[in-house]
C-alpha atoms as a PDB file:
ATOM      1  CA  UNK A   1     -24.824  -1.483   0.579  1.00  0.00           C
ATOM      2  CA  UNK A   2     -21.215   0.007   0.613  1.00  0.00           C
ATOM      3  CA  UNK A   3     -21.007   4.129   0.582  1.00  0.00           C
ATOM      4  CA  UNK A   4     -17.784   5.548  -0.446  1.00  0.00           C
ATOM      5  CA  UNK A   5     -15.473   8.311  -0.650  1.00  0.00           C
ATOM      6  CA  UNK A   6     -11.809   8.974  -0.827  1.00  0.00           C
ATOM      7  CA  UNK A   7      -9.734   9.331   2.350  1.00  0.00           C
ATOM      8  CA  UNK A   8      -6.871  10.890   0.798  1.00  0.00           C
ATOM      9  CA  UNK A   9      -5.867  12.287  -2.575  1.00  0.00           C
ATOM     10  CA  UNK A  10      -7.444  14.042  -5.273  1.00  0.00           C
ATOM     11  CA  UNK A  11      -7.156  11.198  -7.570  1.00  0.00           C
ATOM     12  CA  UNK A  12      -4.450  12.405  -9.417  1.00  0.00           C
ATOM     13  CA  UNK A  13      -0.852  11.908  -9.323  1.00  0.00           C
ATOM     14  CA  UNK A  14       0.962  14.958  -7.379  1.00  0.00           C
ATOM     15  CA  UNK A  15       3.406  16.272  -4.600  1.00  0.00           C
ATOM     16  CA  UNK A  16       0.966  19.004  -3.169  1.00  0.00           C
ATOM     17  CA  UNK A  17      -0.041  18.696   0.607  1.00  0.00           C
ATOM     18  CA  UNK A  18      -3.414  17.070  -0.685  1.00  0.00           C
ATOM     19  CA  UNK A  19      -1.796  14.654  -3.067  1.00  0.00           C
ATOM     20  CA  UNK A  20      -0.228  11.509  -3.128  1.00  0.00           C
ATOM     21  CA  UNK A  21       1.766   9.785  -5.755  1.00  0.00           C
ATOM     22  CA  UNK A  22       1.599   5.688  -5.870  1.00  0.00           C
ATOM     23  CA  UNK A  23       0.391   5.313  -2.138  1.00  0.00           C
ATOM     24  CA  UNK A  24       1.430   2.333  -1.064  1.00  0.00           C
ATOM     25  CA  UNK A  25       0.765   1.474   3.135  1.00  0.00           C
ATOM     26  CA  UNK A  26      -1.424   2.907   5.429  1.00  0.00           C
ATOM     27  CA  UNK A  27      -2.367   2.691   8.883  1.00  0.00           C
ATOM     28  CA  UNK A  28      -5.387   4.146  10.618  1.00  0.00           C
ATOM     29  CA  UNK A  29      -5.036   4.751  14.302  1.00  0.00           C
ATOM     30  CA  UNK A  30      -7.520   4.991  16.757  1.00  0.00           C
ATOM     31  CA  UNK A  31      -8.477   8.520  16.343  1.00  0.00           C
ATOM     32  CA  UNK A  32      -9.155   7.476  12.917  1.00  0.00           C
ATOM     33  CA  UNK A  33      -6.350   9.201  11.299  1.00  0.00           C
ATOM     34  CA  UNK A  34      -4.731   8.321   8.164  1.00  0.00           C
ATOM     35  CA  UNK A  35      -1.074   7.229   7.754  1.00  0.00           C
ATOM     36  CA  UNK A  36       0.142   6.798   3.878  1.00  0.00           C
ATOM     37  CA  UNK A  37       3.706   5.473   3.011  1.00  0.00           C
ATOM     38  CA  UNK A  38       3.603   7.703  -0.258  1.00  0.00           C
ATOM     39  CA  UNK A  39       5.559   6.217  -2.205  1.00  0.00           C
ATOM     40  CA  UNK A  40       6.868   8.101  -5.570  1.00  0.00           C
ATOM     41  CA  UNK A  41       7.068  11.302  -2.989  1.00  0.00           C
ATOM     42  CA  UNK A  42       9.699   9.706  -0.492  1.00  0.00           C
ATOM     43  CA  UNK A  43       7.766  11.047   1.947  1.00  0.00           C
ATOM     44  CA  UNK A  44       5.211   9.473   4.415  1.00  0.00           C
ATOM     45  CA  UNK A  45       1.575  11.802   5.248  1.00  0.00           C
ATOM     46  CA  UNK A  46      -0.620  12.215   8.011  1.00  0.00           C
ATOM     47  CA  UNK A  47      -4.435  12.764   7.100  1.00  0.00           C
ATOM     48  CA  UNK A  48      -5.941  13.970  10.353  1.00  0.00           C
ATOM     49  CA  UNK A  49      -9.589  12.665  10.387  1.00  0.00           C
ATOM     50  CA  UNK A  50     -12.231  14.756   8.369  1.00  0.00           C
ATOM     51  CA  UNK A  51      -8.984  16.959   6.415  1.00  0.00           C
ATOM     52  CA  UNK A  52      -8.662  16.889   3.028  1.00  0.00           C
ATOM     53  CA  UNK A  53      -4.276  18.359   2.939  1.00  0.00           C
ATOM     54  CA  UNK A  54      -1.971  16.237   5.075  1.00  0.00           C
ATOM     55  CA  UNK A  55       0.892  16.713   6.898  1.00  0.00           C
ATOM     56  CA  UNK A  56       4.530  15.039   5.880  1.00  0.00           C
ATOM     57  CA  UNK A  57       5.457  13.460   9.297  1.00  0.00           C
ATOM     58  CA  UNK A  58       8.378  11.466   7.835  1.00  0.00           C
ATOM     59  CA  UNK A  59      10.734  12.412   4.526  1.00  0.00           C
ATOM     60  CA  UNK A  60      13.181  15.244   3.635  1.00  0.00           C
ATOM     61  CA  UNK A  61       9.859  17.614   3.581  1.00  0.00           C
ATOM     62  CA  UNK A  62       8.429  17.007   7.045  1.00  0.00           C
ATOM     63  CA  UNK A  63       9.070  19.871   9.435  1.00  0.00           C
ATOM     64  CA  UNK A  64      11.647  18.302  11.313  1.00  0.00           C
ATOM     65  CA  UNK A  65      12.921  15.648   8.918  1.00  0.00           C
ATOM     66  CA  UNK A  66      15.536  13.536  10.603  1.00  0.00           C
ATOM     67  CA  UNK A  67      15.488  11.081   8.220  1.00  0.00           C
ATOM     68  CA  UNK A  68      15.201  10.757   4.054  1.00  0.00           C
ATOM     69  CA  UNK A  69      12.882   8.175   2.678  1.00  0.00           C
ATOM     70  CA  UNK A  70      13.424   6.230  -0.615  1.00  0.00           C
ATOM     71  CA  UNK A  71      10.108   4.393  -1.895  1.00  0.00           C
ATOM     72  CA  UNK A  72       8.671   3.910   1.305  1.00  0.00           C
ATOM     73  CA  UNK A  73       6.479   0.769   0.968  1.00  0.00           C
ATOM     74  CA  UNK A  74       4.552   0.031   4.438  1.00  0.00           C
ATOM     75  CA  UNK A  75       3.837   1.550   7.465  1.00  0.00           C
ATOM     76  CA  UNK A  76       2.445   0.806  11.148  1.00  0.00           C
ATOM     77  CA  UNK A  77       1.915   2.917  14.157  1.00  0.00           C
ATOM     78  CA  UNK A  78       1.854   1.170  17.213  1.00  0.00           C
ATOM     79  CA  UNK A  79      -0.057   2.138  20.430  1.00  0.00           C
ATOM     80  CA  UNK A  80       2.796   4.082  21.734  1.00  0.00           C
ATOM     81  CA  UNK A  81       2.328   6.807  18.591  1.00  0.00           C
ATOM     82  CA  UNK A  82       6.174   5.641  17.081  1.00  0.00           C
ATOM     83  CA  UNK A  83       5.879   5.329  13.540  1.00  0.00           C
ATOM     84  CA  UNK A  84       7.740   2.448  11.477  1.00  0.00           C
ATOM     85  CA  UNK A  85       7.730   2.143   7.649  1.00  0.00           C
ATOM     86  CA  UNK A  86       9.615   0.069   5.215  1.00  0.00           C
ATOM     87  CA  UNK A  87      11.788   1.319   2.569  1.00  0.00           C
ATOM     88  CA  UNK A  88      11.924  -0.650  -0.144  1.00  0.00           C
ATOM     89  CA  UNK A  89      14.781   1.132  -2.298  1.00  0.00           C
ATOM     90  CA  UNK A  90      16.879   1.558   0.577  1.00  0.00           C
ATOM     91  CA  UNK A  91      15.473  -1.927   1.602  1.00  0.00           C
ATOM     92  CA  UNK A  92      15.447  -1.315   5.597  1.00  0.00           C
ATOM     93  CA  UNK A  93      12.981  -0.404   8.519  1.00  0.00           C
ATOM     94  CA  UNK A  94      13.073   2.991   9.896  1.00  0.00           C
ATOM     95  CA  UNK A  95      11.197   3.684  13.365  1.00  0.00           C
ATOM     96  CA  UNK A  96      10.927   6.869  15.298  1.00  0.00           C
ATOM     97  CA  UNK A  97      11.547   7.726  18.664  1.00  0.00           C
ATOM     98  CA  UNK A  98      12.038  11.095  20.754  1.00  0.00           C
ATOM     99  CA  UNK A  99      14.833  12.427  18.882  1.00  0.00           C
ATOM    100  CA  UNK A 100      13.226  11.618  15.617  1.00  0.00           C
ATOM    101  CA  UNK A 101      13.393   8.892  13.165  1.00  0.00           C
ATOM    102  CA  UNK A 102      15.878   5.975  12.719  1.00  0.00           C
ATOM    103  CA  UNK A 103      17.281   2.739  11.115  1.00  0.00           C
ATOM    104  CA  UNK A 104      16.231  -0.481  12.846  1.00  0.00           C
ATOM    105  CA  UNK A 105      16.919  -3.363  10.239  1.00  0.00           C
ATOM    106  CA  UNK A 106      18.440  -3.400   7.389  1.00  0.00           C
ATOM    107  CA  UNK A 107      21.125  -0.273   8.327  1.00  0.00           C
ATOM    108  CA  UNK A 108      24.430  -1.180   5.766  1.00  0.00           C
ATOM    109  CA  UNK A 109      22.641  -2.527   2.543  1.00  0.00           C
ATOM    110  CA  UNK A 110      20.185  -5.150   0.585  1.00  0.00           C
ATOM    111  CA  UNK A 111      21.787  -8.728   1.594  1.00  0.00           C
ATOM    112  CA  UNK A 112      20.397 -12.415   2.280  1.00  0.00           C
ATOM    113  CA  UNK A 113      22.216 -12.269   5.485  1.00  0.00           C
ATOM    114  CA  UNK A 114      19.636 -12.582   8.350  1.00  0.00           C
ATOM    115  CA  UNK A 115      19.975  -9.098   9.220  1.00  0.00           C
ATOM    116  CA  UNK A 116      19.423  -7.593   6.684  1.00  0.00           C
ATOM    117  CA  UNK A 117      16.510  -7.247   3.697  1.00  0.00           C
ATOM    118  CA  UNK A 118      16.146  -6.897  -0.120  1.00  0.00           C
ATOM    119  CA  UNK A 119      13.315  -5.267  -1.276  1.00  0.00           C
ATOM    120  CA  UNK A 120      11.062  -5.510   1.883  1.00  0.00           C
ATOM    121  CA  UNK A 121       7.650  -5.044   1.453  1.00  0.00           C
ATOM    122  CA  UNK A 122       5.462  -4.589   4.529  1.00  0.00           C
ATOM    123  CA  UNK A 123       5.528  -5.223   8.197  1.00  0.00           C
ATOM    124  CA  UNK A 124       3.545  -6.135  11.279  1.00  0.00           C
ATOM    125  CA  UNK A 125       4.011  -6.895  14.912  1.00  0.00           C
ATOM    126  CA  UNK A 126       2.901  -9.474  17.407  1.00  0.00           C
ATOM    127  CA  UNK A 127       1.529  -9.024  20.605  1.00  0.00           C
ATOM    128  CA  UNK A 128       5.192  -9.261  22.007  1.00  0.00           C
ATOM    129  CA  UNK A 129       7.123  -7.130  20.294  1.00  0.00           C
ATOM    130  CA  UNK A 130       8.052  -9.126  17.731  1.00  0.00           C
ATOM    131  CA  UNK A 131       8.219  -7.232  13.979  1.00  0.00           C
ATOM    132  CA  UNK A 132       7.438  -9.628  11.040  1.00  0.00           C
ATOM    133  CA  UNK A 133       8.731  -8.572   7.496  1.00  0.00           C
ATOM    134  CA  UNK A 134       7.723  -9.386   3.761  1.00  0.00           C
ATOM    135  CA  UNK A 135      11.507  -9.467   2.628  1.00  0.00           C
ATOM    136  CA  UNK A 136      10.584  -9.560  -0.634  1.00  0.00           C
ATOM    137  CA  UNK A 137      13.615 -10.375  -2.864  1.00  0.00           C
ATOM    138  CA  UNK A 138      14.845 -12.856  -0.279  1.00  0.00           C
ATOM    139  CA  UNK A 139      11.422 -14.915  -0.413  1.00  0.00           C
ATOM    140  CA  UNK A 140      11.161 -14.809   3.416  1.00  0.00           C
ATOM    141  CA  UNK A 141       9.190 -13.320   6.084  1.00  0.00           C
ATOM    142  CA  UNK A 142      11.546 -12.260   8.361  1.00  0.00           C
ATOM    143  CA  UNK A 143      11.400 -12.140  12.489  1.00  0.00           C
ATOM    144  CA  UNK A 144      12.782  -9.109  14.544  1.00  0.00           C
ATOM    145  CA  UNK A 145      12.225  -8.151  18.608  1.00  0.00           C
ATOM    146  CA  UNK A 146      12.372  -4.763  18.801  1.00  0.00           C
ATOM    147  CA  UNK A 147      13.537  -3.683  21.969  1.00  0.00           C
ATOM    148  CA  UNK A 148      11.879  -0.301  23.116  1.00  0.00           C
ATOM    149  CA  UNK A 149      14.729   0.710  25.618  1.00  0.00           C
ATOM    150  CA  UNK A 150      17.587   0.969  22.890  1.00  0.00           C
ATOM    151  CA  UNK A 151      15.219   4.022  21.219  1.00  0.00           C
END
């Protein structure tokens, strides 16, 4: 038997603190919190385990935004607590750090050039730092080392 209930959202399309509008990634981390990259609100949300509003943690509403988000599409944590989502309008990575969030791949704009994406989809990483991308509209998964010392 499978019991259900919803995580996040109402259910209905909306920009409130307890709404989401096309969700597209998440991540749950080990305190079994929810990440969603919500899409249609440029914005991505943090639902703390057992709350019902969440928090904006990365778009041009979070408390401290640093960055704007365009359609974010994916999204990972890793065990470090830096947050990394893909932008599919704006068709780059974005990754945060101490001083907040910034561009990783895809900086200038949407290209077939090896640097750069069109369109990208999700993400994931290896055991060795190594961040794998769905570039969607260049039919390619794509293979990045992130180095943590340039953040």
């Amino acid at each position: 038997m499978i019991l259900n209930r919803i995580a996040a959202g109402t259910g209905v399309d909306g920009s409130a603190s307890n709404k989401l509008g096309d969700p597209r990634g998440i991540f749950v981390d080990v305190n079994l919190d929810l990440y969603v990259a919500d899409y249609n609100n440029d914005r991505v949300q943090l639902f703390q385990s057992g709350e019902s509003n969440g928090i904006t943690v990365a778009g041009s509403t979070s408390v401290n935004p640093t960055i704007t988000l365009e359609c974010p599409n994916g999204i990972v944590l890793d065990a470090e607590k830096y947050l990394f989502v893909v932008e599919q309008r704006y068709h780059r990575i974005v990754g945060s750090s101490l001083n907040g969030f910034r561009c990783l791949v895809g900086c200038y704009e949407k290209s077939s050039q090896s640097s750069q994406l069109s369109s990208p989809f999700s993400l994931s990483f290896d055991h060795s730092g190594n961040i794998f991308v769905a570039d969607q509209r260049n039919s390619r998964i794509q293979k990045f080392l992130l180095m943590k010392d340039s953040f």
